[in-house]
C-alpha atoms as a PDB file:
ATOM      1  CA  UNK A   1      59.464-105.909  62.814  1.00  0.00           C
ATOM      2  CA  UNK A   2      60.985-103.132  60.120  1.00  0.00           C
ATOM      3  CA  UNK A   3      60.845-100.950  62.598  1.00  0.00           C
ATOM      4  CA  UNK A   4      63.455-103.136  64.821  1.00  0.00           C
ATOM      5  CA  UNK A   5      65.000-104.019  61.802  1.00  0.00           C
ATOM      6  CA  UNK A   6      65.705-100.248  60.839  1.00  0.00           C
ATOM      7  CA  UNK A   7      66.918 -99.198  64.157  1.00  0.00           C
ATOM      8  CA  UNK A   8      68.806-102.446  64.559  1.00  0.00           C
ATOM      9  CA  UNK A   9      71.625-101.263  61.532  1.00  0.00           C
ATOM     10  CA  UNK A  10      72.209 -97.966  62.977  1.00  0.00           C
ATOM     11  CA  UNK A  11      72.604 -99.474  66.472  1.00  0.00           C
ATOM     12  CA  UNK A  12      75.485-101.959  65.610  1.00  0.00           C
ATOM     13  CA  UNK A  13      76.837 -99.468  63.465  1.00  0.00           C
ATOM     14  CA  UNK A  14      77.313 -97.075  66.380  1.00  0.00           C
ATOM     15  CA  UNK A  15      78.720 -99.578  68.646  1.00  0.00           C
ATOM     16  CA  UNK A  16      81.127-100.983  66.152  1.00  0.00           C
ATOM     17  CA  UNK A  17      81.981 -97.118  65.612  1.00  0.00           C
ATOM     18  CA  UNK A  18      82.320 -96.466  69.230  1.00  0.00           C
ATOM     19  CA  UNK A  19      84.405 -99.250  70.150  1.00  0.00           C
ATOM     20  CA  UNK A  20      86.915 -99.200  67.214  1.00  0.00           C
ATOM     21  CA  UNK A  21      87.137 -95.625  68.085  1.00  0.00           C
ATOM     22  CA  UNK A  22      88.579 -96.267  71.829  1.00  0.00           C
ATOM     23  CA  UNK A  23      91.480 -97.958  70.820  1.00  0.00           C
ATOM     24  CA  UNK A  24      94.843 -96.222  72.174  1.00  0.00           C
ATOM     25  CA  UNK A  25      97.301 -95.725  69.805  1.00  0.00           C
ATOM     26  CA  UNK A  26     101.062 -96.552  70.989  1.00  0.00           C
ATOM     27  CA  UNK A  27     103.000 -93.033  72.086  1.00  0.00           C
ATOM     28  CA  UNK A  28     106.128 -92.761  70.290  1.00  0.00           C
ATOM     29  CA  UNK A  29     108.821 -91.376  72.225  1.00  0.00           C
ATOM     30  CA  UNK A  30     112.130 -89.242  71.502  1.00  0.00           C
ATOM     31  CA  UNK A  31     114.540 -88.128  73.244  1.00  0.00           C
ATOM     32  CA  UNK A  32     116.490 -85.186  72.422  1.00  0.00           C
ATOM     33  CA  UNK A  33     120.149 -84.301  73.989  1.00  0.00           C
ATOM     34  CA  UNK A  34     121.165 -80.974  74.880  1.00  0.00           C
ATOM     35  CA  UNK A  35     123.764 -79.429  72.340  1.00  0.00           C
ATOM     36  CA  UNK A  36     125.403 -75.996  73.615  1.00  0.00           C
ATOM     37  CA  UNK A  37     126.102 -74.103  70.145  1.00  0.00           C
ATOM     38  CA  UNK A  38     129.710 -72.658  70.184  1.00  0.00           C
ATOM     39  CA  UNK A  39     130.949 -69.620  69.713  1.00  0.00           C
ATOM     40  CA  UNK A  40     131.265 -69.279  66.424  1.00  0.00           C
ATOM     41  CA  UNK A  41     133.244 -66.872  63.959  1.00  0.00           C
ATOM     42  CA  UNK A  42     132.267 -65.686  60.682  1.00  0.00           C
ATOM     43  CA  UNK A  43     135.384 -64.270  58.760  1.00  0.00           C
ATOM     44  CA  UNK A  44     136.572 -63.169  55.098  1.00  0.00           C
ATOM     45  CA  UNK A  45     140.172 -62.522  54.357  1.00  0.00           C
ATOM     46  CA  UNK A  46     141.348 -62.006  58.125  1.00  0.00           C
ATOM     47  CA  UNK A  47     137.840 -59.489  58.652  1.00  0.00           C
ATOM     48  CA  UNK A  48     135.737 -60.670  61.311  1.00  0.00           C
ATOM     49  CA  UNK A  49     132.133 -59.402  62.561  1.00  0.00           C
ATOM     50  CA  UNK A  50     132.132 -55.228  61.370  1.00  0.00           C
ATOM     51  CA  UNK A  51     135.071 -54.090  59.959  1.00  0.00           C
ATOM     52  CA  UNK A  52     136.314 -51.243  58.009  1.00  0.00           C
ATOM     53  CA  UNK A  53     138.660 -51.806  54.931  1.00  0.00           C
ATOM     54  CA  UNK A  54     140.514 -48.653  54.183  1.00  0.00           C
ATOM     55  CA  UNK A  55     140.498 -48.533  50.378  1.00  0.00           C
ATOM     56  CA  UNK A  56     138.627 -49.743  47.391  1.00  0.00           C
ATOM     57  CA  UNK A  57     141.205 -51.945  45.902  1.00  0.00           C
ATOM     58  CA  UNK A  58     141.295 -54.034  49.635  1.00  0.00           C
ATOM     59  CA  UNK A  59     137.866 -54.928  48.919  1.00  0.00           C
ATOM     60  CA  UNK A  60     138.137 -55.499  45.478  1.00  0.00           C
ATOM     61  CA  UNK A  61     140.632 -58.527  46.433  1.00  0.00           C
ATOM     62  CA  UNK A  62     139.116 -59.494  49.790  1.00  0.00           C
ATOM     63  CA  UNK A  63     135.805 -60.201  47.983  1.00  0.00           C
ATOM     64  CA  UNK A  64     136.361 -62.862  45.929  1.00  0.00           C
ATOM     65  CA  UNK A  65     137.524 -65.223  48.932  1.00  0.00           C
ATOM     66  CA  UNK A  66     135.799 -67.978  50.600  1.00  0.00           C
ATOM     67  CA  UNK A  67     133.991 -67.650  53.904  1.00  0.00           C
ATOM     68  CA  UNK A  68     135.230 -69.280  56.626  1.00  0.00           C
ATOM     69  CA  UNK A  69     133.375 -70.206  59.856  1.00  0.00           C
ATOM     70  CA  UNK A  70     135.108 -71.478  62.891  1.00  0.00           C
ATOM     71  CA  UNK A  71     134.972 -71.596  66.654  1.00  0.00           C
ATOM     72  CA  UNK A  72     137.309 -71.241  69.836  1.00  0.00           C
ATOM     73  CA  UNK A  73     139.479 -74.555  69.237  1.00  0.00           C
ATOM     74  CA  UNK A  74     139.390 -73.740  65.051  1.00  0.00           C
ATOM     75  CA  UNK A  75     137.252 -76.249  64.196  1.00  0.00           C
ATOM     76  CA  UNK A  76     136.217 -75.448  60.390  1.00  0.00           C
ATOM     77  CA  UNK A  77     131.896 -75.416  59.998  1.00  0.00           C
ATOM     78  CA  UNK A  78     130.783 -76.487  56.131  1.00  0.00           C
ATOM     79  CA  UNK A  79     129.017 -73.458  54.786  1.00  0.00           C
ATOM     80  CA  UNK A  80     124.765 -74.415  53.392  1.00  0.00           C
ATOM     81  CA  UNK A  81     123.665 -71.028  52.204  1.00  0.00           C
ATOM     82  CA  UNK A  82     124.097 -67.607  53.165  1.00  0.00           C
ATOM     83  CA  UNK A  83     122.645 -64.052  51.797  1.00  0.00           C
ATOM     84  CA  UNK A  84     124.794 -61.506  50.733  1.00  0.00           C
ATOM     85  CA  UNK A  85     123.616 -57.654  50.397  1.00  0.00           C
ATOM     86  CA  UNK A  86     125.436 -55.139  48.461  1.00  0.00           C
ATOM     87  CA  UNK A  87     124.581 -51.592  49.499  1.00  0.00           C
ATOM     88  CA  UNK A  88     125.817 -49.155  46.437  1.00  0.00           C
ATOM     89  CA  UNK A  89     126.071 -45.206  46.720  1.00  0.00           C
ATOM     90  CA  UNK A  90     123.931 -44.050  43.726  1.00  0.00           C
ATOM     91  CA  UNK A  91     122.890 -40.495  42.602  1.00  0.00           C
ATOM     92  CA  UNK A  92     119.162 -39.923  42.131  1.00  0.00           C
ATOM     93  CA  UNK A  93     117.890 -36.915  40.292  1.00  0.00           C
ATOM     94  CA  UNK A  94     114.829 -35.277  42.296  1.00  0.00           C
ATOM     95  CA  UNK A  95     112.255 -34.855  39.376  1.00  0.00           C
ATOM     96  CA  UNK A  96     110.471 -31.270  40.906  1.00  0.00           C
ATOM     97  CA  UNK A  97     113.627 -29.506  41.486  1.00  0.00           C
ATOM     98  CA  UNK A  98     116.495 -30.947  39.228  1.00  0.00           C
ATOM     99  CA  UNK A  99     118.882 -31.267  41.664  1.00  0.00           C
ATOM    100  CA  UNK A 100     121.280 -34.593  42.292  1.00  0.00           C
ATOM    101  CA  UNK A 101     121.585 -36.549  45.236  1.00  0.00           C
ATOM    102  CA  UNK A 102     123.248 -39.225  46.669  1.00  0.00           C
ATOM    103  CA  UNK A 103     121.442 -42.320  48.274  1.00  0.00           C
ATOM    104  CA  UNK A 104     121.632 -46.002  48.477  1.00  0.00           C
ATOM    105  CA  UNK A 105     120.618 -48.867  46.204  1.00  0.00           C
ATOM    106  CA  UNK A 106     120.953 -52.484  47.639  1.00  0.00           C
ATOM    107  CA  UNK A 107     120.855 -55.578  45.896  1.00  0.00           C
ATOM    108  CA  UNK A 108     120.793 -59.113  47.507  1.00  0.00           C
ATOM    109  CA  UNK A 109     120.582 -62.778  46.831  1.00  0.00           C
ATOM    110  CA  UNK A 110     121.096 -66.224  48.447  1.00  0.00           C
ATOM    111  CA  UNK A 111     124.185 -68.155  47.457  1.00  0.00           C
ATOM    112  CA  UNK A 112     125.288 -72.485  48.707  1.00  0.00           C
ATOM    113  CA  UNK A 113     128.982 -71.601  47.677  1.00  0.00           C
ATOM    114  CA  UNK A 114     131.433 -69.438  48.365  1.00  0.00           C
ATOM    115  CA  UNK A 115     133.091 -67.502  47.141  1.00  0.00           C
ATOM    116  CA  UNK A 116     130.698 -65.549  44.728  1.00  0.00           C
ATOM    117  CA  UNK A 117     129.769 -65.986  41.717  1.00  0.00           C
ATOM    118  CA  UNK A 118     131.439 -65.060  39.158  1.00  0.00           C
ATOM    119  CA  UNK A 119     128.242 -62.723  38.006  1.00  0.00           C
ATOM    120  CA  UNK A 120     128.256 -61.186  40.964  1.00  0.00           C
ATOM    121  CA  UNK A 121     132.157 -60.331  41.911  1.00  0.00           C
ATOM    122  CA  UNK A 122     132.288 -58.482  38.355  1.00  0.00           C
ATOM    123  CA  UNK A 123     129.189 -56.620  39.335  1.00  0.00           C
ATOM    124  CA  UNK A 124     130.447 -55.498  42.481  1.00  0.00           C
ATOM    125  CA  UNK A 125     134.387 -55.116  41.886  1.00  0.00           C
ATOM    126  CA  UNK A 126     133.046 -52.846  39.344  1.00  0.00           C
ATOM    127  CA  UNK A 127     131.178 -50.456  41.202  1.00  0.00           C
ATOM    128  CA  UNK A 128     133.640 -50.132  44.921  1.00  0.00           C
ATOM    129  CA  UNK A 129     133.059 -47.180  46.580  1.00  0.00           C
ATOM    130  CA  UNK A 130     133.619 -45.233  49.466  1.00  0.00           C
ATOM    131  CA  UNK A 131     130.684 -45.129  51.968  1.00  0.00           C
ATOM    132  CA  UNK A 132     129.461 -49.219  50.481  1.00  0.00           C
ATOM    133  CA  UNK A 133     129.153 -51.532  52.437  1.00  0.00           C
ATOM    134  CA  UNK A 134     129.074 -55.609  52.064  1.00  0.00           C
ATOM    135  CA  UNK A 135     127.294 -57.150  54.081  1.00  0.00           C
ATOM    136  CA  UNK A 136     127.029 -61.578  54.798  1.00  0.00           C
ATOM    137  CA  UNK A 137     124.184 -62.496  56.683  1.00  0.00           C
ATOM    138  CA  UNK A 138     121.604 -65.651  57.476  1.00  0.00           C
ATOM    139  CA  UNK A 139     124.879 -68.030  57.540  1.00  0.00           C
ATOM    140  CA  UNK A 140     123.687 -71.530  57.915  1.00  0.00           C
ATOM    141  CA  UNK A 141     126.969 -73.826  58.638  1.00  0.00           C
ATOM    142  CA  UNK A 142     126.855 -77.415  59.585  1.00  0.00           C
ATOM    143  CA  UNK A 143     129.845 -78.731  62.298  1.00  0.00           C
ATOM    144  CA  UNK A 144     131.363 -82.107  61.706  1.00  0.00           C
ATOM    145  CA  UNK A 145     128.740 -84.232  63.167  1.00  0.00           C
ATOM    146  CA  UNK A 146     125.828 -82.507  60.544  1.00  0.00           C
ATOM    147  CA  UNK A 147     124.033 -80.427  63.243  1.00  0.00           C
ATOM    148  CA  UNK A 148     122.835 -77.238  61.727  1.00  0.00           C
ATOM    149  CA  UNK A 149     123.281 -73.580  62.932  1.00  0.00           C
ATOM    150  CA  UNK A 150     123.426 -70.214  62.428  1.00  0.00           C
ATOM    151  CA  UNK A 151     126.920 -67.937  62.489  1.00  0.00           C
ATOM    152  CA  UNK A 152     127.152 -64.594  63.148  1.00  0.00           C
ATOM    153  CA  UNK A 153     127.210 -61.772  60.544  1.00  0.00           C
ATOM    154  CA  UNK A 154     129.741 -59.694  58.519  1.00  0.00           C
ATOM    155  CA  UNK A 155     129.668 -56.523  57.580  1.00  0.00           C
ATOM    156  CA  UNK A 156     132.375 -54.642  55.714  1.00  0.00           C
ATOM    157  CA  UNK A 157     131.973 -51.162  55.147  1.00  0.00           C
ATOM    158  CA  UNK A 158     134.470 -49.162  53.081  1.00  0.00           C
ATOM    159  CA  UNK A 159     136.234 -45.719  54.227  1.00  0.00           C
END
């Protein structure tokens, strides 16, 4: 009798275990709809994708306007974040030989607004020189209805 009375437990256990176990669960379903991204068109003081700017002093104004993203009928995208790089012609010393040379330092961060900060335009208004280049990249933009995307790059390097 202890015997059935031990295996009995462990029995209904199982079964209980088993059966509550087999239950389906209800599927939920979503549907998603197709969106074709546009064409979009990442631009900062009439520059668009790579472009050269000619002198110093262009830059020095162009860079402290917005970004603006927009697409083949002009519809304006709200800027989220984007990263900006700022590649700077520096002179290193070589430590064996003594002798200068010129090479690049970058330095980047990830910004919600635009223009720049303030921080940041002094920093690089500064410093504009030939052979720099600034460069917008990772733009996330959202179009009217709140769907998010990426736009395309800019790069401005100065002559």
């Amino acid at each position: 009798m202890k015997i059935f009375r031990h295996l009995l437990l462990p029995i209904l256990l199982f079964a209980f275990t088993f059966s509550y176990a087999q239950k389906p669960k209800p599927v939920k379903t979503t549907t998603f709809v197709k969106y074709k991204v546009p064409k979009l068109t990442t631009s900062l003081g009439g520059f668009k994708d790579t472009s050269y700017i000619a002198a110093p002093q262009m830059a020095d104004s162009i860079i402290g306007l917005s970004l603006k993203i927009t697409d083949a009928k002009n519809v304006v995208y709200t800027l989220s974040s984007y990263q900006f790089l700022y590649k700077k012609i520096v002179t290193t010393e070589d430590e064996n030989t003594g002798k200068a040379s010129k090479t690049s330092s970058i330095k980047s961060s990830m910004f919600k607004t635009s223009p720049l900060p303030k921080l940041w335009l002094n920093a690089v208004r500064e410093n504009l020189n030939r052979g720099e280049e600034l460069f917008f990249f990772a733009i996330v933009v959202k179009d009217p209805q709140g769907r998010i995307m990426y736009a395309p790059d800019l790069k401005l390097i100065l002559k």
